[in-house]
N, C-alpha and C. Protein backbone atom coordinates (compact mmCIF):
# COMPACT_ATOMS: atom_id res chain seq x y z
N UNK A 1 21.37 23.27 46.81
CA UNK A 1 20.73 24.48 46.30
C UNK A 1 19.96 24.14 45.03
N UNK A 2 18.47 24.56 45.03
CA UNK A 2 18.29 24.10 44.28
C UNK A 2 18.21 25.05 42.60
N UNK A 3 18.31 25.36 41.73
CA UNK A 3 18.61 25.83 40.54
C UNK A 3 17.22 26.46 39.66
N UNK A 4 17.21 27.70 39.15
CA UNK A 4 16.24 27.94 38.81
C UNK A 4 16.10 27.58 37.20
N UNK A 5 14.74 27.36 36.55
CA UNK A 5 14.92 26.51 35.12
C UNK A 5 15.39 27.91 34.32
N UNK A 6 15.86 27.84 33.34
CA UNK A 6 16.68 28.53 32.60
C UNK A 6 15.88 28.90 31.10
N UNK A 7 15.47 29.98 30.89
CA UNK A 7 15.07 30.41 29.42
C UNK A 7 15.67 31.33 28.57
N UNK A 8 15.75 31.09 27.21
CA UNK A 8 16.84 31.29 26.11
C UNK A 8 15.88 32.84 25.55
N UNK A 9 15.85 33.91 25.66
CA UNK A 9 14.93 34.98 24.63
C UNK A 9 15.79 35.32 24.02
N UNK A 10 15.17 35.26 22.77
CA UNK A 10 16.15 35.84 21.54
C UNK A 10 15.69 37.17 21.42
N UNK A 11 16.57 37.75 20.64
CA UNK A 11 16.10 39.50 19.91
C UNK A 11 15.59 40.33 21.10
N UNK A 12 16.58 40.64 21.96
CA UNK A 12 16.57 41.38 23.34
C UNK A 12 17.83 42.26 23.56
N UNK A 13 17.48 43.75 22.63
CA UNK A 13 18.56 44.45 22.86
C UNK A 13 17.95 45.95 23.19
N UNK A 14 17.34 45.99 23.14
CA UNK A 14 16.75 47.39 23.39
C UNK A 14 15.98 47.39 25.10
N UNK A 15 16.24 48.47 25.59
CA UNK A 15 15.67 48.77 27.00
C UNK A 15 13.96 48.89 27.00
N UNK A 16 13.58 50.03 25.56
CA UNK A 16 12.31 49.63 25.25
C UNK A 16 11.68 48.31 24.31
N UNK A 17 11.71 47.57 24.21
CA UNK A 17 11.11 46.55 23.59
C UNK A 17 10.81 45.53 24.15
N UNK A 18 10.41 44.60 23.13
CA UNK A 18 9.35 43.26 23.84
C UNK A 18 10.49 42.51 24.50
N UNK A 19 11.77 42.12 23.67
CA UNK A 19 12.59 40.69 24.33
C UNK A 19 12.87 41.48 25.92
N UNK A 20 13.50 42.68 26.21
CA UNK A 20 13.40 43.00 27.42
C UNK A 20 12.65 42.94 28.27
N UNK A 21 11.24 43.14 27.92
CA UNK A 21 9.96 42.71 28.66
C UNK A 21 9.66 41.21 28.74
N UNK A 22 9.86 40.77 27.94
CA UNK A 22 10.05 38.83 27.98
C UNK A 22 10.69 38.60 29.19
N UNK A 23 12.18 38.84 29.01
CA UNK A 23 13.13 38.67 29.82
C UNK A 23 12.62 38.88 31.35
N UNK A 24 12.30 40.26 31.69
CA UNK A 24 11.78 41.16 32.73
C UNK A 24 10.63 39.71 33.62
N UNK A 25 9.47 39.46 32.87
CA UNK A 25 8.34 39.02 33.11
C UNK A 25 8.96 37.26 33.73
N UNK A 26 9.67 36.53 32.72
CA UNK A 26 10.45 35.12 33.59
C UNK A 26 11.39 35.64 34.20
N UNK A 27 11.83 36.80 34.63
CA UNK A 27 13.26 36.58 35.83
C UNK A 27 12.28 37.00 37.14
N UNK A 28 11.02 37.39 36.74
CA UNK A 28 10.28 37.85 38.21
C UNK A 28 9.37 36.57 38.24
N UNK A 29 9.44 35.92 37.70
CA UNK A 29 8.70 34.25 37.70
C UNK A 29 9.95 33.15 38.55
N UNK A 30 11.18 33.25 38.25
CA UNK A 30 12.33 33.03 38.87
C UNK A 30 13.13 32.51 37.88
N UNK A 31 12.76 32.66 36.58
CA UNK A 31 14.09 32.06 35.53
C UNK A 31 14.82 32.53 35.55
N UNK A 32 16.05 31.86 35.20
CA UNK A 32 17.34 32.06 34.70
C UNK A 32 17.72 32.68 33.51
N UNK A 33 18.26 33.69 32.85
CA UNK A 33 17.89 34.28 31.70
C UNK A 33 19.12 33.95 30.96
N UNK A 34 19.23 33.46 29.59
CA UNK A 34 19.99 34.06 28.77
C UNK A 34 19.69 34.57 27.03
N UNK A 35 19.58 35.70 26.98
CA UNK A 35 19.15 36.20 25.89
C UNK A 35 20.51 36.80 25.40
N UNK A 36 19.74 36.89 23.80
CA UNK A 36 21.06 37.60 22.50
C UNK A 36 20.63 38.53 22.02
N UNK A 37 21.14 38.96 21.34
CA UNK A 37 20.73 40.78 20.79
C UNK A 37 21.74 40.58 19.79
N UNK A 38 21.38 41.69 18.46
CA UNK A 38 22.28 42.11 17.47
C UNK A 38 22.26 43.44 16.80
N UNK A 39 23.17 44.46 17.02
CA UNK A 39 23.32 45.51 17.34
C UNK A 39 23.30 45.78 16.31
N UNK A 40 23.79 45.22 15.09
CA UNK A 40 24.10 45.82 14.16
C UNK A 40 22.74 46.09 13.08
N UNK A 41 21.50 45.45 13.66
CA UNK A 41 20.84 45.35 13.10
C UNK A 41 19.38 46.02 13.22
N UNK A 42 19.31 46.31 14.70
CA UNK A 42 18.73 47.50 16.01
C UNK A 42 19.38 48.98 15.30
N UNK A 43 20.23 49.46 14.90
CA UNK A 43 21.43 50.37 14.55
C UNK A 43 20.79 50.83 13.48
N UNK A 44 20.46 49.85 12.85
CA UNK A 44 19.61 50.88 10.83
C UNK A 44 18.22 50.73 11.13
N UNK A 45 18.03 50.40 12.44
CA UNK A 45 16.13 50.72 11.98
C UNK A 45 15.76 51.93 12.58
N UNK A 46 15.21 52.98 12.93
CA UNK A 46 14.68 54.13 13.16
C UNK A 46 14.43 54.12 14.68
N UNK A 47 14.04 53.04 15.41
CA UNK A 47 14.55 53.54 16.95
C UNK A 47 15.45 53.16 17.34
N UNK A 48 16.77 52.89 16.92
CA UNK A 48 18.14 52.65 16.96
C UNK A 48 18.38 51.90 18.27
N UNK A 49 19.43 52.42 18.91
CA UNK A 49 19.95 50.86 20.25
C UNK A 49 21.37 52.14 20.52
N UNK A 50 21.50 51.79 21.68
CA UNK A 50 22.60 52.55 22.01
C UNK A 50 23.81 51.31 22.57
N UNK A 51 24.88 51.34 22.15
CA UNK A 51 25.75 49.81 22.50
C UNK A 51 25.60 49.74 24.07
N UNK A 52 25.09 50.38 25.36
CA UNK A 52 25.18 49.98 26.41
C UNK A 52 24.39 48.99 26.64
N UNK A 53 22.64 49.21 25.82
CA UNK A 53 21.49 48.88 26.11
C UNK A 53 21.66 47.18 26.70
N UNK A 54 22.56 46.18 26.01
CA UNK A 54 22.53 44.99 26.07
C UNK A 54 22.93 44.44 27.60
N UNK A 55 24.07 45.20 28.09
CA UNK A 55 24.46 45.29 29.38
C UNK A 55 23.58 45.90 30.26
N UNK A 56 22.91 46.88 30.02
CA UNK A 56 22.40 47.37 31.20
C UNK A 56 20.91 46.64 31.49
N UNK A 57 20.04 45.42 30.50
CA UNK A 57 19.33 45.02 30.86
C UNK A 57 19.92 43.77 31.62
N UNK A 58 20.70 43.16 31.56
CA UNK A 58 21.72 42.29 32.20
C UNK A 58 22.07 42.77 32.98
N UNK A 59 22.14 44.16 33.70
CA UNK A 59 21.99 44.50 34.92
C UNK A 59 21.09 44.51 35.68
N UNK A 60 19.87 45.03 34.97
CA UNK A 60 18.54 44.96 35.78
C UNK A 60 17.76 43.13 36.01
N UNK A 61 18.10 42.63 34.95
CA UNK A 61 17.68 41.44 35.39
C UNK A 61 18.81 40.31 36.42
N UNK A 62 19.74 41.00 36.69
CA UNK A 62 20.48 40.36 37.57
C UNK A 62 20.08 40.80 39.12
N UNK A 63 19.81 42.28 39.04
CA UNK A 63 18.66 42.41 40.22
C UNK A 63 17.89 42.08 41.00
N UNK A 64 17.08 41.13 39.74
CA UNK A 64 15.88 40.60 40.17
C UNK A 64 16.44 39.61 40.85
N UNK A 65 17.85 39.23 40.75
CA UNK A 65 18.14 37.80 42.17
C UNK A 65 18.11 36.51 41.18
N UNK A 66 18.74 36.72 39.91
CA UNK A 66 18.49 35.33 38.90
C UNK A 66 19.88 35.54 38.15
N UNK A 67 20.19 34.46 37.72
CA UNK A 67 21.38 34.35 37.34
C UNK A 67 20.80 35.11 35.33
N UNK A 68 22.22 35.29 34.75
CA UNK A 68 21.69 36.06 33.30
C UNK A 68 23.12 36.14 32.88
N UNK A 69 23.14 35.30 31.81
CA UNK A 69 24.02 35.88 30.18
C UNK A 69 23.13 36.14 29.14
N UNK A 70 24.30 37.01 28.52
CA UNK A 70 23.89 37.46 26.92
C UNK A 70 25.00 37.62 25.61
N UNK A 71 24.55 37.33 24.81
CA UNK A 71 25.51 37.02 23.93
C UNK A 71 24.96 37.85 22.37
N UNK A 72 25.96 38.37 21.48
CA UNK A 72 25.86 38.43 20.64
C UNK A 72 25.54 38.07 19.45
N UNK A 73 24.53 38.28 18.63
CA UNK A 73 24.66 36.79 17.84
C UNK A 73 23.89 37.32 16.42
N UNK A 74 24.12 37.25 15.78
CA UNK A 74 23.56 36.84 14.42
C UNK A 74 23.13 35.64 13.80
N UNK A 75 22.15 35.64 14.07
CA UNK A 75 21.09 33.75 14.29
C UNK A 75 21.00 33.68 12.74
N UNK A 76 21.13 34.60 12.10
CA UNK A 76 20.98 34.28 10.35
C UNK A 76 22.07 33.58 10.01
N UNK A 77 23.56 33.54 10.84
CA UNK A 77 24.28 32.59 10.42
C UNK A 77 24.31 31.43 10.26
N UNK A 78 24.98 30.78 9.63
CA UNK A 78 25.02 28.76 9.97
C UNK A 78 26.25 28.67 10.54
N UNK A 79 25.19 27.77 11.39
CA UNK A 79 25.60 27.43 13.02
C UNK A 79 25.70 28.22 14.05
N UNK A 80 24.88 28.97 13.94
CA UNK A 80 24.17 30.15 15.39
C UNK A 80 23.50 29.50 16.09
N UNK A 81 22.39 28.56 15.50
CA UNK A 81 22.25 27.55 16.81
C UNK A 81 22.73 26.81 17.71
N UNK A 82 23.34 26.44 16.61
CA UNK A 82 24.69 25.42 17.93
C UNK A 82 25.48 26.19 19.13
N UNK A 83 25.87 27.51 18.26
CA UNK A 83 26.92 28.34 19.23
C UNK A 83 25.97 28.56 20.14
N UNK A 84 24.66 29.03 20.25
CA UNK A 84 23.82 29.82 20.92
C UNK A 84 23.50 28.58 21.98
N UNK A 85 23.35 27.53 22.06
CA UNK A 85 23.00 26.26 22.79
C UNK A 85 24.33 26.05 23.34
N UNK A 86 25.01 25.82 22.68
CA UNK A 86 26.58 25.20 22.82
C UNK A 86 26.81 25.90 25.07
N UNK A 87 26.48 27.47 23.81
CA UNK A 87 26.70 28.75 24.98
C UNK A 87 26.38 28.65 26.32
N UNK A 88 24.82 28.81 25.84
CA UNK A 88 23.88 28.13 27.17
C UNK A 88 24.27 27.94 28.30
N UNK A 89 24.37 26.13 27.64
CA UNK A 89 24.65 24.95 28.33
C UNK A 89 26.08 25.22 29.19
N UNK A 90 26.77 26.19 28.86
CA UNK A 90 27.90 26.40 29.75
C UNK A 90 28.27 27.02 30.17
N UNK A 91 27.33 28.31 30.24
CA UNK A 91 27.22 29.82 31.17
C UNK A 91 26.37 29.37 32.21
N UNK A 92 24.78 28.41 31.99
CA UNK A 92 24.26 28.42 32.83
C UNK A 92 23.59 27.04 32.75
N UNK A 93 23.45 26.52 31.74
CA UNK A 93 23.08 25.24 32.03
C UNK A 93 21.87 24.80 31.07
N UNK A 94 21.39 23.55 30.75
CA UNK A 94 20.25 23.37 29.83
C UNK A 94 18.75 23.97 30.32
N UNK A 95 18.31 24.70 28.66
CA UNK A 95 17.60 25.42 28.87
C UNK A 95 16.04 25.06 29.02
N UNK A 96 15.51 25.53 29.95
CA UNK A 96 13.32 24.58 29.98
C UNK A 96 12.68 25.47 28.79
N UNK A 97 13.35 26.53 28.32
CA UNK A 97 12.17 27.62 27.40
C UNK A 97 12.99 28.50 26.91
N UNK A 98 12.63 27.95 25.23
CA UNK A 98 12.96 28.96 24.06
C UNK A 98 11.81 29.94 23.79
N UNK A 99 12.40 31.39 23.35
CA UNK A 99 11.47 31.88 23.52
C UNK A 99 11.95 32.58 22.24
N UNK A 100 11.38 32.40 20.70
CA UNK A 100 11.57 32.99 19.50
C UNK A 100 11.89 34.50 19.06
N UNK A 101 11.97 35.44 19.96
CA UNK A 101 11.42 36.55 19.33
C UNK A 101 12.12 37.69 18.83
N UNK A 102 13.63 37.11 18.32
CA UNK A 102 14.43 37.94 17.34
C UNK A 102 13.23 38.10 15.66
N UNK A 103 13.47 39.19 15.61
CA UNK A 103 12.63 38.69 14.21
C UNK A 103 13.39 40.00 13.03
N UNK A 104 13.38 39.96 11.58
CA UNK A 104 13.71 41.44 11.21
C UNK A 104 12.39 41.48 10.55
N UNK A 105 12.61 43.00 10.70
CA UNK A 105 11.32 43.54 10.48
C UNK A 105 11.38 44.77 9.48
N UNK A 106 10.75 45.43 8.37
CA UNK A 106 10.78 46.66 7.88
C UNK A 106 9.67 47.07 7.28
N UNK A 107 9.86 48.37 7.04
CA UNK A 107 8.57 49.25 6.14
C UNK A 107 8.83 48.54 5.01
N UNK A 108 8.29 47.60 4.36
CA UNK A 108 8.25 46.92 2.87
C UNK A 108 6.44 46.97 2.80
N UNK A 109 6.29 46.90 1.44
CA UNK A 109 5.12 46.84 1.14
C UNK A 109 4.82 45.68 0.17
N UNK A 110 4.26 45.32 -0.26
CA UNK A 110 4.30 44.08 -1.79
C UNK A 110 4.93 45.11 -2.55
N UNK A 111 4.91 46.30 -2.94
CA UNK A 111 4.92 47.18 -4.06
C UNK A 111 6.75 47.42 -4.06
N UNK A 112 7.27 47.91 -3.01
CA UNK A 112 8.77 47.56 -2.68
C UNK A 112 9.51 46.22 -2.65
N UNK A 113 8.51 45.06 -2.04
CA UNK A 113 9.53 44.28 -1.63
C UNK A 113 10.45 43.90 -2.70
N UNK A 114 11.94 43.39 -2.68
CA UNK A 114 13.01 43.26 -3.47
C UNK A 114 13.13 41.34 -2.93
N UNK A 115 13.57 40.97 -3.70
CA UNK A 115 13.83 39.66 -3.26
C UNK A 115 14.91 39.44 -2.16
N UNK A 116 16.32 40.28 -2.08
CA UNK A 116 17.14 40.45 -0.60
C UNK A 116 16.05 40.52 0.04
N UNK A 117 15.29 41.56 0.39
CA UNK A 117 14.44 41.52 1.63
C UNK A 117 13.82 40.82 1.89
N UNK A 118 13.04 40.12 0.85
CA UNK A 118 12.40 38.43 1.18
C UNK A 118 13.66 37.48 1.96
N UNK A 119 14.47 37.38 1.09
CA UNK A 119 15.85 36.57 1.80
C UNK A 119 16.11 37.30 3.47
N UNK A 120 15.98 37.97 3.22
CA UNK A 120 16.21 38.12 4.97
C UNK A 120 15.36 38.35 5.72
N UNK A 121 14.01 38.64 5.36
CA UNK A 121 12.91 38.34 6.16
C UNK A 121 12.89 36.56 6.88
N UNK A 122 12.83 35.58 5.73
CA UNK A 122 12.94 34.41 5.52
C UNK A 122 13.82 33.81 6.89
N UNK A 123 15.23 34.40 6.01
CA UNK A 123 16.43 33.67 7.03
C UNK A 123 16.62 34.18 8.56
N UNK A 124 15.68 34.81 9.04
CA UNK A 124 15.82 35.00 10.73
C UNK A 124 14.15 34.91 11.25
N UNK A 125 13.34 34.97 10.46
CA UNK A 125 11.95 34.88 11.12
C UNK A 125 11.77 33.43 10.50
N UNK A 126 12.07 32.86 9.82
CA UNK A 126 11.73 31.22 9.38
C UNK A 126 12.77 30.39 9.77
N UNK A 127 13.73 30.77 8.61
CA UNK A 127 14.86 29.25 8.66
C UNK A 127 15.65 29.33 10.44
N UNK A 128 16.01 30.82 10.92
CA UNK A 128 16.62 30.40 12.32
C UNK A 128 15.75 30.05 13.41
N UNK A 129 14.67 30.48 12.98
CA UNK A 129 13.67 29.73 14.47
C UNK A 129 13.18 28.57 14.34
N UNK A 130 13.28 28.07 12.77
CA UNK A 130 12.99 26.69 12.87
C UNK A 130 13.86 25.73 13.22
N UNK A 131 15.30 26.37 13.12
CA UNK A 131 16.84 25.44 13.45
C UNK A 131 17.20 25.46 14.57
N UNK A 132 16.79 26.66 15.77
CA UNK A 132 16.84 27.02 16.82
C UNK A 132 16.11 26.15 17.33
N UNK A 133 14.67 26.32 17.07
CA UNK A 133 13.96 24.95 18.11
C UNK A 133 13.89 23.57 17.80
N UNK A 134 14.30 23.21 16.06
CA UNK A 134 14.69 21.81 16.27
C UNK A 134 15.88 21.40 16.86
N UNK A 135 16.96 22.48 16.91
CA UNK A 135 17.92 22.28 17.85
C UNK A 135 18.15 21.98 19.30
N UNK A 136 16.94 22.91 19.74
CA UNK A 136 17.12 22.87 21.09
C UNK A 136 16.14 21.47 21.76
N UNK A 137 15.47 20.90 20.79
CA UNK A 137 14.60 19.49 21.44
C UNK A 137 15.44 18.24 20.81
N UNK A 138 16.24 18.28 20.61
CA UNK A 138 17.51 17.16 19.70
C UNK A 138 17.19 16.22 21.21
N UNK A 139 17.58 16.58 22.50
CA UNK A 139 17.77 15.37 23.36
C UNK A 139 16.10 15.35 24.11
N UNK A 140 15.30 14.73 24.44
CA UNK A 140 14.30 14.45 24.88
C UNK A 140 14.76 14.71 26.78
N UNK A 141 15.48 14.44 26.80
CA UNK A 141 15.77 14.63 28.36
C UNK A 141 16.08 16.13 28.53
N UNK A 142 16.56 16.89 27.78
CA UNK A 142 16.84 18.39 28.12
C UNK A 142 15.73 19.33 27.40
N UNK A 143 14.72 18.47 26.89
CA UNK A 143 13.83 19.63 25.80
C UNK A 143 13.66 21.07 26.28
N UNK A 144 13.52 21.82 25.26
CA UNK A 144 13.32 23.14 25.78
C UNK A 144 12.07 23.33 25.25
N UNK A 145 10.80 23.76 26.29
CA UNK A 145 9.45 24.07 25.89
C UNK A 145 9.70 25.46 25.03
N UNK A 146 8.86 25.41 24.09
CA UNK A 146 9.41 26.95 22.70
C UNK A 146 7.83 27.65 22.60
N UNK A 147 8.55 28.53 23.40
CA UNK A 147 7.35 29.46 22.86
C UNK A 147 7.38 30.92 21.43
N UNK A 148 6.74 30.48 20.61
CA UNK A 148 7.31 31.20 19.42
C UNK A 148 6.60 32.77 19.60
């Protein structure tokens, strides 16, 4: 049997948004999906997340006839990459395509911004997607093509 290639979308928790549509667009191409979501963070922004949302796109893309995990994750941590690869590699197997697109996002202006909010703009739209995809090309034989 032969195995379909496997892609990683980050920041995929909402039914309306892009990582769901990511997801949506390679499982009807024939990938293998495993995407993360973080609820807690979907929860304080103004179109909120309802706790089913994460499961029930993991339903619909299991539909499509493709294999799919998802995992929880807070990629601002150290060592969220590893866990998040670690994961992967043993729900479904090494991944062909990272696909960046957890990001935080807010109404800041120059005139508001506070330096926390720089710090966490920083630490999930810079420092984890840069640790994420030097992570995920560490072995030349398993690279994961990254689309940011």
């Amino acid at each position: 049997m032969m195995q379909n290639k496997i892609a990683i979308v980050t920041g995929a928790s909402r039914l309306k948004g892009i990582g769901r549509a990511i997801c949506c667009e390679l499982a009807k191409k024939g990938f293998d999906i495993f995407f993360t979501y973080w609820l807690p963070y979907d929860k304080t922004m103004a179109w909120g997340v309802k706790d089913n949302e994460p499961m029930a796109i993991q339903k619909e893309l299991k539909a499509e006839g493709i294999r799919c995990e998802r995992l929880e994750l807070d990629l601002t941590k150290s060592g969220a990459p590893e866990i998040l690869l670690n994961t992967v590699e043993e729900k479904l197997g090494n991944p062909s395509v990272l696909v960046n697109n957890a990001t935080h996002s807010t109404d800041t202006s120059i005139e508001t911004l506070t330096e926390l909010e720089l710090d966490k703009h920083y630490a999930l739209n810079v420092k984890a997607n840069v640790f994420l995809t030097k992570n995920s090309s560490k072995d030349s034989s398993t690279k994961a093509e990254v689309v940011l």
